[in-house]
C-alpha atoms as a PDB file:
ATOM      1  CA  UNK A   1    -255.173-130.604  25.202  1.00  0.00           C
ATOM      2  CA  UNK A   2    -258.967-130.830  24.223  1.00  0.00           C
ATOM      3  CA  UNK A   3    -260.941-129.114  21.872  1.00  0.00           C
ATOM      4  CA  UNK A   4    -262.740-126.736  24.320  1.00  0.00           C
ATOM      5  CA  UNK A   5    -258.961-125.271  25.212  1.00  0.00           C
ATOM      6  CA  UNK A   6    -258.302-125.206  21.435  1.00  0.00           C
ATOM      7  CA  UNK A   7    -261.276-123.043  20.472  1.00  0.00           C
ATOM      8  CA  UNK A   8    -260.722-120.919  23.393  1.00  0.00           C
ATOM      9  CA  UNK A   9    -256.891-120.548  22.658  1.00  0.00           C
ATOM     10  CA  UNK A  10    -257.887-119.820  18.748  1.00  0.00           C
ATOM     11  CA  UNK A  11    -260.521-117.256  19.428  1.00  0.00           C
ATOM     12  CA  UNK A  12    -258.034-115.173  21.733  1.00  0.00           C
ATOM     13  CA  UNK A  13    -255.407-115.789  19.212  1.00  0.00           C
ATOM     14  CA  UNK A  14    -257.465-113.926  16.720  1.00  0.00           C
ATOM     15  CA  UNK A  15    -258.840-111.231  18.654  1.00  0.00           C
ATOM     16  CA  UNK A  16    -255.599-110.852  20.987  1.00  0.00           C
ATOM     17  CA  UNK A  17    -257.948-109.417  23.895  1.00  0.00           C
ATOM     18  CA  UNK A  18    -259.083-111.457  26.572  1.00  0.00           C
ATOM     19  CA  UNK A  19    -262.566-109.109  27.124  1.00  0.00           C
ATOM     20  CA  UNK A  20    -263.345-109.294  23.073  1.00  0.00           C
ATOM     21  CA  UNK A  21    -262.587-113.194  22.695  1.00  0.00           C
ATOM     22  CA  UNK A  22    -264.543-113.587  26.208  1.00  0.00           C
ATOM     23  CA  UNK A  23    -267.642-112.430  24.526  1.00  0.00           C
ATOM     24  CA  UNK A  24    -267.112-113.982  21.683  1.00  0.00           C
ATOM     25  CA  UNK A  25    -267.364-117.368  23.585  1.00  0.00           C
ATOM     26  CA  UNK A  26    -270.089-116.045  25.690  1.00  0.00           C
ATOM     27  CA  UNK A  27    -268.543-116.741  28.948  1.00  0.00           C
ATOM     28  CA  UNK A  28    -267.003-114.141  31.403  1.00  0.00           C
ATOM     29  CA  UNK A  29    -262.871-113.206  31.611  1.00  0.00           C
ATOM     30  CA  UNK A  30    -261.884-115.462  34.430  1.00  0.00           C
ATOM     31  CA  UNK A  31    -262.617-118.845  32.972  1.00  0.00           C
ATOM     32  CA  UNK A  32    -261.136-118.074  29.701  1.00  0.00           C
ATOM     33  CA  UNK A  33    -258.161-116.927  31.631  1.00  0.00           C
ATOM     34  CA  UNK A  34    -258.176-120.218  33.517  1.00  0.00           C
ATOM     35  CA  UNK A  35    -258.569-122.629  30.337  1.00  0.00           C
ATOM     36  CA  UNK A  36    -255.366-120.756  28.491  1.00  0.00           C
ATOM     37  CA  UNK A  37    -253.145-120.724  31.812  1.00  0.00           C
ATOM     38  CA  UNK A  38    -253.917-124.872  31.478  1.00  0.00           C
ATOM     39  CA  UNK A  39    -252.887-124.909  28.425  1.00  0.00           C
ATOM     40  CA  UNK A  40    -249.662-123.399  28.530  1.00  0.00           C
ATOM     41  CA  UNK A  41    -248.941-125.850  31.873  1.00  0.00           C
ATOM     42  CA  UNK A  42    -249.915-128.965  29.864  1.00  0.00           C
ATOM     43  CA  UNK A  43    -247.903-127.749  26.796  1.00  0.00           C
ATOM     44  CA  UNK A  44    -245.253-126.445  28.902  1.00  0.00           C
ATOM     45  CA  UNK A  45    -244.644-123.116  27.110  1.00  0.00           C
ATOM     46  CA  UNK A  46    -246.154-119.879  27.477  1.00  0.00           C
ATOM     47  CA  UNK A  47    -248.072-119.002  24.299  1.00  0.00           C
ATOM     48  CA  UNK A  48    -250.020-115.103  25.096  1.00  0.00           C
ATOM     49  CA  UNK A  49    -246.876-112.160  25.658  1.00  0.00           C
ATOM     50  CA  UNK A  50    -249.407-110.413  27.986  1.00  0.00           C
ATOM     51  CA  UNK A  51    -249.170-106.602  29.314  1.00  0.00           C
ATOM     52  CA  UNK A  52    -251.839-104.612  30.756  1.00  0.00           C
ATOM     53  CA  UNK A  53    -253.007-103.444  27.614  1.00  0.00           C
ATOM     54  CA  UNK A  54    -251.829-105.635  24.531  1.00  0.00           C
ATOM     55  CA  UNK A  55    -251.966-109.288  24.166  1.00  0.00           C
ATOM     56  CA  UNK A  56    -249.509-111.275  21.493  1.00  0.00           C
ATOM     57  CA  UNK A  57    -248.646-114.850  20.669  1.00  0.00           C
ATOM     58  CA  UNK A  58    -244.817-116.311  21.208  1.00  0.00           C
ATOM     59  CA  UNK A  59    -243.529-117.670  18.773  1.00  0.00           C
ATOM     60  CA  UNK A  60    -245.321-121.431  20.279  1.00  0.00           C
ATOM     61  CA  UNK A  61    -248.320-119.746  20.058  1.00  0.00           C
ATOM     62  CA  UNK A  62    -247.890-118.808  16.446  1.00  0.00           C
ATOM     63  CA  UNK A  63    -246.975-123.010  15.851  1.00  0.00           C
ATOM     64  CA  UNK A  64    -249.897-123.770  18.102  1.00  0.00           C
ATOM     65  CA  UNK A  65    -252.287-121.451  16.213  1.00  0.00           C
ATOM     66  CA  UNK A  66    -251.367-123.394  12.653  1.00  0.00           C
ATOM     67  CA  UNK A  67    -252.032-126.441  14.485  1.00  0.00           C
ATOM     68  CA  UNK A  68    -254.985-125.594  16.236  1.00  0.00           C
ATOM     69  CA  UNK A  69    -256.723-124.698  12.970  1.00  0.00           C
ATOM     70  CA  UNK A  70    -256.481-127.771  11.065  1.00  0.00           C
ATOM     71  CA  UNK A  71    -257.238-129.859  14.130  1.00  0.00           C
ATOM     72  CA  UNK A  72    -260.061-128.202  14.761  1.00  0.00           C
ATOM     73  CA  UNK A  73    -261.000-127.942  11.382  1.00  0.00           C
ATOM     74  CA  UNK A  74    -260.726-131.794  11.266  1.00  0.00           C
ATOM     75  CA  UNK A  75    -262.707-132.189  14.321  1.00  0.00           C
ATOM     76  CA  UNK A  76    -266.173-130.555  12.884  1.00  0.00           C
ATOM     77  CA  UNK A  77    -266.038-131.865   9.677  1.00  0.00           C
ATOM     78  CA  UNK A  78    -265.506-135.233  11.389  1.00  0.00           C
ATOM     79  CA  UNK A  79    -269.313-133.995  13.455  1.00  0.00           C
ATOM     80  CA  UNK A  80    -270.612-133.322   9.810  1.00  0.00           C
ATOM     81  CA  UNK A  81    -269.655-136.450   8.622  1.00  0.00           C
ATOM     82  CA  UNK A  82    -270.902-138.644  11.347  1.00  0.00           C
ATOM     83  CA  UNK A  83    -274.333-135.986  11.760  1.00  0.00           C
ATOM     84  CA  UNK A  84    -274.649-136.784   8.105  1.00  0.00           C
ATOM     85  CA  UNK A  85    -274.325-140.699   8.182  1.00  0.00           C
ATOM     86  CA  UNK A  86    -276.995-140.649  10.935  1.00  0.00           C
ATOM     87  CA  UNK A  87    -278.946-138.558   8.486  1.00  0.00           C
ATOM     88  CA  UNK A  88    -278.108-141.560   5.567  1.00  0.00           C
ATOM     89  CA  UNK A  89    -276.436-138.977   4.045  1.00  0.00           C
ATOM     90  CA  UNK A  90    -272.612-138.426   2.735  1.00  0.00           C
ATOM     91  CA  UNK A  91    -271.787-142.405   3.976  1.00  0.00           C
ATOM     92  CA  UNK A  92    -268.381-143.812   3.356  1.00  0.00           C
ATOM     93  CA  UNK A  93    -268.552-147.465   1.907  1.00  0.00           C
ATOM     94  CA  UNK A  94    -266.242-150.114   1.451  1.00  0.00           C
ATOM     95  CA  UNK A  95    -267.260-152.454  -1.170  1.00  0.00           C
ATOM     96  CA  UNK A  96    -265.466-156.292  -1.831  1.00  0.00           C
ATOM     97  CA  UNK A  97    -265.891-157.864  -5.485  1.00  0.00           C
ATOM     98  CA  UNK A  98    -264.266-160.682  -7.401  1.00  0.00           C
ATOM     99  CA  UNK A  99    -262.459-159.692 -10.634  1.00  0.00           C
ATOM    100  CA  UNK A 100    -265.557-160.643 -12.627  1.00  0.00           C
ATOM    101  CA  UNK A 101    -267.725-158.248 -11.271  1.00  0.00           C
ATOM    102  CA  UNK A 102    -266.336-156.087 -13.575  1.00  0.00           C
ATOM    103  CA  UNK A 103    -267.882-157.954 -16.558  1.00  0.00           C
ATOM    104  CA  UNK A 104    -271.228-157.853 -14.596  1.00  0.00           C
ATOM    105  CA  UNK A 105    -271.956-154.430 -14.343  1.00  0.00           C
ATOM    106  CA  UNK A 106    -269.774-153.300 -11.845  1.00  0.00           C
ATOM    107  CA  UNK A 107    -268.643-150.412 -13.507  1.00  0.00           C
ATOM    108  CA  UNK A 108    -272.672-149.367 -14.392  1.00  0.00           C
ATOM    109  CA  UNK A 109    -273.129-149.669 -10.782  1.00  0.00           C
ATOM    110  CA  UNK A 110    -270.622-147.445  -9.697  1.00  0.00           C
ATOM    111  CA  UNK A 111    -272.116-145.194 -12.444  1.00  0.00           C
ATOM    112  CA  UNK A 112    -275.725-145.800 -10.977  1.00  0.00           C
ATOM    113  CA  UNK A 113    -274.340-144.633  -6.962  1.00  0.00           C
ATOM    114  CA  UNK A 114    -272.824-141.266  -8.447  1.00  0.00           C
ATOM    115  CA  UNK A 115    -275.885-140.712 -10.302  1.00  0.00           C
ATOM    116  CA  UNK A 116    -278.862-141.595  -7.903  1.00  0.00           C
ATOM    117  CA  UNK A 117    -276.838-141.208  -4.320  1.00  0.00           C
ATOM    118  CA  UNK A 118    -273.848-138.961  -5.058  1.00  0.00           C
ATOM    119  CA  UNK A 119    -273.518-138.520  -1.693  1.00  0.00           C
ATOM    120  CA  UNK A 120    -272.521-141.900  -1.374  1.00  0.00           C
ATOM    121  CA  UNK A 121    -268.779-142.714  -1.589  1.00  0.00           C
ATOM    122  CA  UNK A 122    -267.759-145.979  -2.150  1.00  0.00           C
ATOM    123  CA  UNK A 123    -263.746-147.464  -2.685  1.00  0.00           C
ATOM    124  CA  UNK A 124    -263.592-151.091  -3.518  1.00  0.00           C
ATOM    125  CA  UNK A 125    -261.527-154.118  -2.543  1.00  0.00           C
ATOM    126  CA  UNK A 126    -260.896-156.997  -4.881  1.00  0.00           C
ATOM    127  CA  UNK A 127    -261.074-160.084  -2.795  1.00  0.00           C
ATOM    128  CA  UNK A 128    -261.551-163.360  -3.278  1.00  0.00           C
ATOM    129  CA  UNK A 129    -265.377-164.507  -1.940  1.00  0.00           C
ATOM    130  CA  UNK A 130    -264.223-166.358   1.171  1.00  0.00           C
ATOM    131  CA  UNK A 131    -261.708-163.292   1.995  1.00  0.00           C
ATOM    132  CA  UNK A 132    -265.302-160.533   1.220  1.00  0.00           C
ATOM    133  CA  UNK A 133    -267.020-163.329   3.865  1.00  0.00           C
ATOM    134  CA  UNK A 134    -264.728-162.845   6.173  1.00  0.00           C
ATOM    135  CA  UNK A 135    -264.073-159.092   5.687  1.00  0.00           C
ATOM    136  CA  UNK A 136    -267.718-158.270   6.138  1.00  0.00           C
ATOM    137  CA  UNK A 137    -267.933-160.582   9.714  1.00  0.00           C
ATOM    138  CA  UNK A 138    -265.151-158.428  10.746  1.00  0.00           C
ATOM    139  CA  UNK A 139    -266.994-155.117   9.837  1.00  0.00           C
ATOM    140  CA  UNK A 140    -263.726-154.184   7.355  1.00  0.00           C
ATOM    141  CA  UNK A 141    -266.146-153.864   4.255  1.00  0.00           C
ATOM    142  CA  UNK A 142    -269.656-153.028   4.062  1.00  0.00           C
ATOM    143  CA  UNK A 143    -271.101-154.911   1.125  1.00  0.00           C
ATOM    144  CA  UNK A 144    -269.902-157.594  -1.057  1.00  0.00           C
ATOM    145  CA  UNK A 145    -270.130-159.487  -4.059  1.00  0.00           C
ATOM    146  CA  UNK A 146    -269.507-163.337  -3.798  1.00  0.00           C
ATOM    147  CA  UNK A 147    -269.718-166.298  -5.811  1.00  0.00           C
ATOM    148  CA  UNK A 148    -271.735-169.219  -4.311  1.00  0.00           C
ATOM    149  CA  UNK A 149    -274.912-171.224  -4.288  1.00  0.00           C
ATOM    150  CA  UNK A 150    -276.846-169.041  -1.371  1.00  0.00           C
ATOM    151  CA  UNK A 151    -276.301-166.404   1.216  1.00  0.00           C
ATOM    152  CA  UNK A 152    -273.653-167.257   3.693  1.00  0.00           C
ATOM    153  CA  UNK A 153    -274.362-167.836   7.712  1.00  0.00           C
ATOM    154  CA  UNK A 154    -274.542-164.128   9.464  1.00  0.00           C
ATOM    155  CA  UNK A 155    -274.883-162.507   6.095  1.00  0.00           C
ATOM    156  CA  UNK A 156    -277.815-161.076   4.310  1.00  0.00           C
ATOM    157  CA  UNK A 157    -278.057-160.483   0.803  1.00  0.00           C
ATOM    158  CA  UNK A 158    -279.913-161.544  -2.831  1.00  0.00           C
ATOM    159  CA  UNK A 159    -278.469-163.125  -6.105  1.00  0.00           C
ATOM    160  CA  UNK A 160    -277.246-160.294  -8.008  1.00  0.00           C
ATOM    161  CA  UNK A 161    -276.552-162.666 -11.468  1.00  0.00           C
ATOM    162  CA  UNK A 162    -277.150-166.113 -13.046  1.00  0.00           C
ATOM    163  CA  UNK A 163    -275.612-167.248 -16.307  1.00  0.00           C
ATOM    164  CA  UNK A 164    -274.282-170.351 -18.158  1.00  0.00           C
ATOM    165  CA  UNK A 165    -270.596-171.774 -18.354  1.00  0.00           C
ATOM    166  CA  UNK A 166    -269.117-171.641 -21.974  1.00  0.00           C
ATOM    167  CA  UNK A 167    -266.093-173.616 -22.886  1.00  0.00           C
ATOM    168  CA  UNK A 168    -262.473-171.128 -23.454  1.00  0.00           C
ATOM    169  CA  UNK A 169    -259.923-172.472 -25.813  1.00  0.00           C
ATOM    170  CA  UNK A 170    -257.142-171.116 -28.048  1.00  0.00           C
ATOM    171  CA  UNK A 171    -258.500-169.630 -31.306  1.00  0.00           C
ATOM    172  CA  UNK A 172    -256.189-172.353 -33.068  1.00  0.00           C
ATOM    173  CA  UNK A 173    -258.329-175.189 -31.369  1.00  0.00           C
ATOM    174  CA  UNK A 174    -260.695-177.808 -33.341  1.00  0.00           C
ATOM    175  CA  UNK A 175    -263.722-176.817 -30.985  1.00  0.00           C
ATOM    176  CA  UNK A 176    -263.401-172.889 -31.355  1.00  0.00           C
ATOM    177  CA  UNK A 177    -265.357-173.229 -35.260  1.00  0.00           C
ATOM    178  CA  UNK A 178    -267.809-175.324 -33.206  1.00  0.00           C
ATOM    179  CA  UNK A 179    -271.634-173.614 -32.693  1.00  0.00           C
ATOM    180  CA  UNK A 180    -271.931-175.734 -29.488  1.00  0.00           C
ATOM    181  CA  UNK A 181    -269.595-178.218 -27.885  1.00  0.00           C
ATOM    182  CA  UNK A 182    -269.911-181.413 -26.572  1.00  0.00           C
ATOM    183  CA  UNK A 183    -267.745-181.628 -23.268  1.00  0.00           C
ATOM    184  CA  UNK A 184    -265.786-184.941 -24.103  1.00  0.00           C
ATOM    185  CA  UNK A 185    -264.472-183.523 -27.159  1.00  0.00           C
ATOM    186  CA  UNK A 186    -262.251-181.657 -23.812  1.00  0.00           C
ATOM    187  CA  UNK A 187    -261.760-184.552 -21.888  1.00  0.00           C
ATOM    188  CA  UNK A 188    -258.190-185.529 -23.006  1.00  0.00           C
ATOM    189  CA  UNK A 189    -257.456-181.727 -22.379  1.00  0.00           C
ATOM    190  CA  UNK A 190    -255.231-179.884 -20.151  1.00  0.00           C
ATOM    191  CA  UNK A 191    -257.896-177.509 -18.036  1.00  0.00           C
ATOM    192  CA  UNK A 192    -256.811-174.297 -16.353  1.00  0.00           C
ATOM    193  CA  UNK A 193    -258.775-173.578 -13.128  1.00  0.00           C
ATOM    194  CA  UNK A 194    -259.659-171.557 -10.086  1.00  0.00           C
ATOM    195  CA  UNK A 195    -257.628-172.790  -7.303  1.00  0.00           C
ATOM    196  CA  UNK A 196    -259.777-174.970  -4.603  1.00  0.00           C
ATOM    197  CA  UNK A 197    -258.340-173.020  -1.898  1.00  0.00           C
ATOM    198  CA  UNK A 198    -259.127-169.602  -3.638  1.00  0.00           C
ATOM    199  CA  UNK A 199    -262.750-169.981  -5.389  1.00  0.00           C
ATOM    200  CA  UNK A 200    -263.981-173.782  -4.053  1.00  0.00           C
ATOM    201  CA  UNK A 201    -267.305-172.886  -5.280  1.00  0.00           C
ATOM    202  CA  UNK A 202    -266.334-172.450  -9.121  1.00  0.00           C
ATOM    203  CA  UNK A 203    -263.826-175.333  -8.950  1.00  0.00           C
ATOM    204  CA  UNK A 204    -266.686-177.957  -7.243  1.00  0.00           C
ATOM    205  CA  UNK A 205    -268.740-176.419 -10.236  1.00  0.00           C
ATOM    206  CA  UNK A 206    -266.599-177.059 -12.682  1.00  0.00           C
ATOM    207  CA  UNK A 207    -265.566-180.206 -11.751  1.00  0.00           C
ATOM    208  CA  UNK A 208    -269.484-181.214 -11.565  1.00  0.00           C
ATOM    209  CA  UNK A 209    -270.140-180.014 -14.940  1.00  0.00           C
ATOM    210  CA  UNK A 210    -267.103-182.504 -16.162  1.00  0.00           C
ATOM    211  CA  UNK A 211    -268.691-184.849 -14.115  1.00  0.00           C
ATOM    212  CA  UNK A 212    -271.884-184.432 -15.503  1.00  0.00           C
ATOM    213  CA  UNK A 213    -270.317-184.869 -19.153  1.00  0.00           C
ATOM    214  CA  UNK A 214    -268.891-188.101 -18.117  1.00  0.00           C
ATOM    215  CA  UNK A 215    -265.585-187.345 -17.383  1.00  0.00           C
ATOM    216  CA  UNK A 216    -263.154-186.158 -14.657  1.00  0.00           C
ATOM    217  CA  UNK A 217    -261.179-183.210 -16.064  1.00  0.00           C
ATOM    218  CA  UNK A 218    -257.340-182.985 -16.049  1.00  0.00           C
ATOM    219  CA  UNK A 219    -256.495-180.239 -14.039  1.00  0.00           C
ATOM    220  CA  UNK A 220    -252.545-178.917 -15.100  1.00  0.00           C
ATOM    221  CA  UNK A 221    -252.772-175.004 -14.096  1.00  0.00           C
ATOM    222  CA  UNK A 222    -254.631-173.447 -11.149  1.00  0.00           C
ATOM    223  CA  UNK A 223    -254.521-169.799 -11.018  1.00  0.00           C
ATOM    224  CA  UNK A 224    -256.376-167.052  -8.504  1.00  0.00           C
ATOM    225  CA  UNK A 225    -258.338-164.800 -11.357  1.00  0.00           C
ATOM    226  CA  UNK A 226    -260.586-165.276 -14.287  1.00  0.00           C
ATOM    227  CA  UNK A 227    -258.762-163.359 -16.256  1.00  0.00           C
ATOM    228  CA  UNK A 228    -255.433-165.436 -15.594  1.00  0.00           C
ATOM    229  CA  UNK A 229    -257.542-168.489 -16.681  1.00  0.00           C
ATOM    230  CA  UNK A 230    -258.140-167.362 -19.849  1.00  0.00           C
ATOM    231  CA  UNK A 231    -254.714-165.627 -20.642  1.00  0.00           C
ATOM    232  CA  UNK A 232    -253.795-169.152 -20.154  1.00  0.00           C
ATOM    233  CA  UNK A 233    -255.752-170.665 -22.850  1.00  0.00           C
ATOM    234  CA  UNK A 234    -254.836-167.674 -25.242  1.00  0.00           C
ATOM    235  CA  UNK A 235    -251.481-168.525 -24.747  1.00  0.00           C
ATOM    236  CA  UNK A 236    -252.271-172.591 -25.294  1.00  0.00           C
ATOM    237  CA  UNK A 237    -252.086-173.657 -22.110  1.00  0.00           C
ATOM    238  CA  UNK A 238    -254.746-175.643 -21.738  1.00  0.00           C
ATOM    239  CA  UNK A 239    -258.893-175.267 -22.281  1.00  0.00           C
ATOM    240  CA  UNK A 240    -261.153-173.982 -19.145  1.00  0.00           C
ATOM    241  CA  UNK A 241    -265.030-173.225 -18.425  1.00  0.00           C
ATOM    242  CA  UNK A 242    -266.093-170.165 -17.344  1.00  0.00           C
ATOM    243  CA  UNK A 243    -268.999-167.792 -17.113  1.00  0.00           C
ATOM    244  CA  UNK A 244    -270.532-166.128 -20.111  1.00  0.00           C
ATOM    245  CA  UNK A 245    -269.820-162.750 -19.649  1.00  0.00           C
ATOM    246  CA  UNK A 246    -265.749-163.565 -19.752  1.00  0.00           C
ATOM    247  CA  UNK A 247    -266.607-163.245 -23.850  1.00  0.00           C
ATOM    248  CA  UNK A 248    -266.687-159.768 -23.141  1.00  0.00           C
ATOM    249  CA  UNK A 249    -262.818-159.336 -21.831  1.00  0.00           C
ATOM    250  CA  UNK A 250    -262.175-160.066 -25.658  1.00  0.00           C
ATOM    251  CA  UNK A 251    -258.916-161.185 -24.703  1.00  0.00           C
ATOM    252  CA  UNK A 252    -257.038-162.080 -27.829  1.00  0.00           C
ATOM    253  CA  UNK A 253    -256.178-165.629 -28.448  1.00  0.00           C
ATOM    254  CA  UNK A 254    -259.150-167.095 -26.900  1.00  0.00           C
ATOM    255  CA  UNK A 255    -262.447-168.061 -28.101  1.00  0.00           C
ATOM    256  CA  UNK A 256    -265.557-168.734 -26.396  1.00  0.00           C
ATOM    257  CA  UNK A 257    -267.779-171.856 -27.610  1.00  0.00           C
ATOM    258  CA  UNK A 258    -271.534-172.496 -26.096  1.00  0.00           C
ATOM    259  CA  UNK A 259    -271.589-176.074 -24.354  1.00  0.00           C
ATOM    260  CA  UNK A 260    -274.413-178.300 -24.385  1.00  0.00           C
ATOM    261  CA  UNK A 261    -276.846-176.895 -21.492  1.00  0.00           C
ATOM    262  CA  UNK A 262    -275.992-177.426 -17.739  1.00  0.00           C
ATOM    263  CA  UNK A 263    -278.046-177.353 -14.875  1.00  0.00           C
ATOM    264  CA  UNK A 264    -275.089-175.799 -13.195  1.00  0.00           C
ATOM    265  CA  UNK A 265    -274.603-171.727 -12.874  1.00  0.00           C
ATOM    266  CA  UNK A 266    -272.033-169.327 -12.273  1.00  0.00           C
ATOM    267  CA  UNK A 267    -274.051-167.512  -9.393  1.00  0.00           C
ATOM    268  CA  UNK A 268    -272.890-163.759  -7.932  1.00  0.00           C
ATOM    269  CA  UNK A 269    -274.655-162.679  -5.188  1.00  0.00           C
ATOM    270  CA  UNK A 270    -274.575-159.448  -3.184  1.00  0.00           C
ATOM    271  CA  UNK A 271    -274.245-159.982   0.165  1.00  0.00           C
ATOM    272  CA  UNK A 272    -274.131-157.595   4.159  1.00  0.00           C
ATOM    273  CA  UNK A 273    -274.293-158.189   7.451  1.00  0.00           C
ATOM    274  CA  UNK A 274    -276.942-159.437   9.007  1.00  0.00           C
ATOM    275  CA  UNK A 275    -278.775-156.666  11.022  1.00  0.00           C
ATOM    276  CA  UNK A 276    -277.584-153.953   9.393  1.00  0.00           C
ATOM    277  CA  UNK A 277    -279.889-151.238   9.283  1.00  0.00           C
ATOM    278  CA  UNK A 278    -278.512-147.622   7.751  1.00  0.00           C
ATOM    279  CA  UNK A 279    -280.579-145.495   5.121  1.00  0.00           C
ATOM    280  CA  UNK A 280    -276.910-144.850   3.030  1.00  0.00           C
ATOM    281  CA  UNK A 281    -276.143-148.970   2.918  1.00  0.00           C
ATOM    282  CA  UNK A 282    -280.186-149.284   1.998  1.00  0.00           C
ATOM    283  CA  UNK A 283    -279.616-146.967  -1.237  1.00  0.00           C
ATOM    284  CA  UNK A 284    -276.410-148.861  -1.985  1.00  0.00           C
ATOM    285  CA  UNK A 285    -278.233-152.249  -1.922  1.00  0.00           C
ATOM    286  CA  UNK A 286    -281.100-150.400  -4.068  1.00  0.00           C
ATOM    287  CA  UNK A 287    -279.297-149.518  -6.847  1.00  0.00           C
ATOM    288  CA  UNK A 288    -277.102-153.015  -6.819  1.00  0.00           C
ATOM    289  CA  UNK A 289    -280.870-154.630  -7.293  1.00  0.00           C
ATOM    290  CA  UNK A 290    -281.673-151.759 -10.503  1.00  0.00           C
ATOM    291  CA  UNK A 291    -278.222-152.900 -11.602  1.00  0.00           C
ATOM    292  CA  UNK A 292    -279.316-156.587 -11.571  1.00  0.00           C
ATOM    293  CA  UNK A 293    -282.486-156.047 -12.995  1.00  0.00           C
ATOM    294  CA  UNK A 294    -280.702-154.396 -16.022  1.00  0.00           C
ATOM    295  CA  UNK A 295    -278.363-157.306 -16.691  1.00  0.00           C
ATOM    296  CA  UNK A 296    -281.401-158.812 -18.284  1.00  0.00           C
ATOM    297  CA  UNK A 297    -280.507-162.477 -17.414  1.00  0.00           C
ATOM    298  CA  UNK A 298    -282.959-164.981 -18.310  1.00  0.00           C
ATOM    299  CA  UNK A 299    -281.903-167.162 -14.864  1.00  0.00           C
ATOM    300  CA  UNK A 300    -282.864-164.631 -12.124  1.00  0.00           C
ATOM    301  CA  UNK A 301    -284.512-165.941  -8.955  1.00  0.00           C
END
């Protein structure tokens, strides 16, 4: 079947007279004729009851006429939706973040789209940065938001946030009633990290901060999220450093202690494909640069 037999099938089926749903295709008898008798061979089942002055449907015509309805009902508002996507309007985007994106104004930005582009929808993926890298090269999401020093090869994109490490330990823990902590009074700690494999970018900056401090930290527990690290610390598991904005989870059981100042940044940038040129993705990336202006960080580039 194809969609010219199916429109010519449901316009007969509604006007059940070949002359009426003729001219309601504007095109003569014969070739409507023609286009139903090829339908009924390629089905294999006679759909019109015809005499020389009534036409009904069979009982597979009925079934076909149900069908026929929602497919082609599907089939033009798929031609809206792609007409409108040309247009940059009523896109479909798929959008990667890590799990701390949502203490850096992810939620605001999703906000921001339905207010300034609500014809703009957008479902998100929660994926690790090298998985949104790799997603994006393979044109299975649209935009992303990664952790890491620069864009990536292939990808375009801008840094979306900047902002200190703080030292995470348990409430019960000497450093917590500290205003800001020296990092050896850690270094005989048990840390809880990102796994290397998962996030290498936060655990090499981690590590250098240590480093930095004079010391090589003792890694016991690696996890895959941020907020795993610092369950893991509210629970006494170890101590771990992590980005500011983690203060705001207020997870109970933790507390969050200023260290003395690193070069060193957790960086988030927002990242696309190289190349990519559509008025609906250029609105997206729009509004994620409002949203990063707003966050107000004092370490933008």
């Amino acid at each position: 079947m194809d969609l010219r037999q199916l429109r010519y099938f449901a316009v007969l089926a509604e006007e059940k007279h070949f002359g009426r749903a003729a001219q309601r295709l504007a095109l003569s008898q014969p070739p409507l004729s023609t286009a139903i008798r090829q339908l009924e061979a390629e089905i294999g089942a006679k759909l019109f009851a015809r005499t020389s002055r009534h036409v009904s449907l069979t009982p597979a015509g009925v079934a076909l006429q149900r069908e026929a309805q929602v497919l082609l009902r599907r089939a033009d508002e798929a031609r809206a939706l792609v007409k409108a996507v040309a247009e940059g309007h009523g896109a479909r985007f798929r959008v990667g973040f890590a799990g701390s994106m949502l203490y850096r104004g992810l939620p605001a930005l999703l906000a921001d789209v339905g207010t300034l582009a609500p014809d703009i929808e957008l479902t998100l993926q929660e994926l690790n940065s090298t998985e949104q890298i790799e997603a994006l090269h393979r044109d299975e999401i649209d935009l992303g938001f990664i952790h890491g020093r620069s864009t990536p090869d292939g990808l375009d994109g801008f840094r979306y946030h900047a902002e200190p490490f703080v030292a995470c330990v348990p409430d019960g823990h000497a450093a917590a009633r500290a205003r800001t902590l020296r990092l050896t009074r850690l270094q005989h700690e048990d840390f809880v990290l990102f796994s290397q494999r998962v996030s290498p970018d936060y655990f090499q900056s981690v590590m250098a901060i240590c480093l930095a401090a004079g010391f090589m930290p003792r890694v016991r527990h690696e996890v895959r999220h941020w907020l795993s690290v610092v369950s893991f610390v509210a629970n006494g598991l170890g101590v771990a450093l992590v980005p500011r904005t983690l203060a705001t989870s207020h997870l109970a059981g933790a507390t969050f202690v200023p260290i003395e100042r690193s070069d060193i940044l957790s960086e988030t940038w927002c990242v696309w494909k190289a190349g990519e040129a559509r008025p609906a993705l250029d609105k997206l990336i729009h509004a994620a640069r409002a949203r990063s202006r707003a966050l107000k960080q004092p370490f933008r580039s």
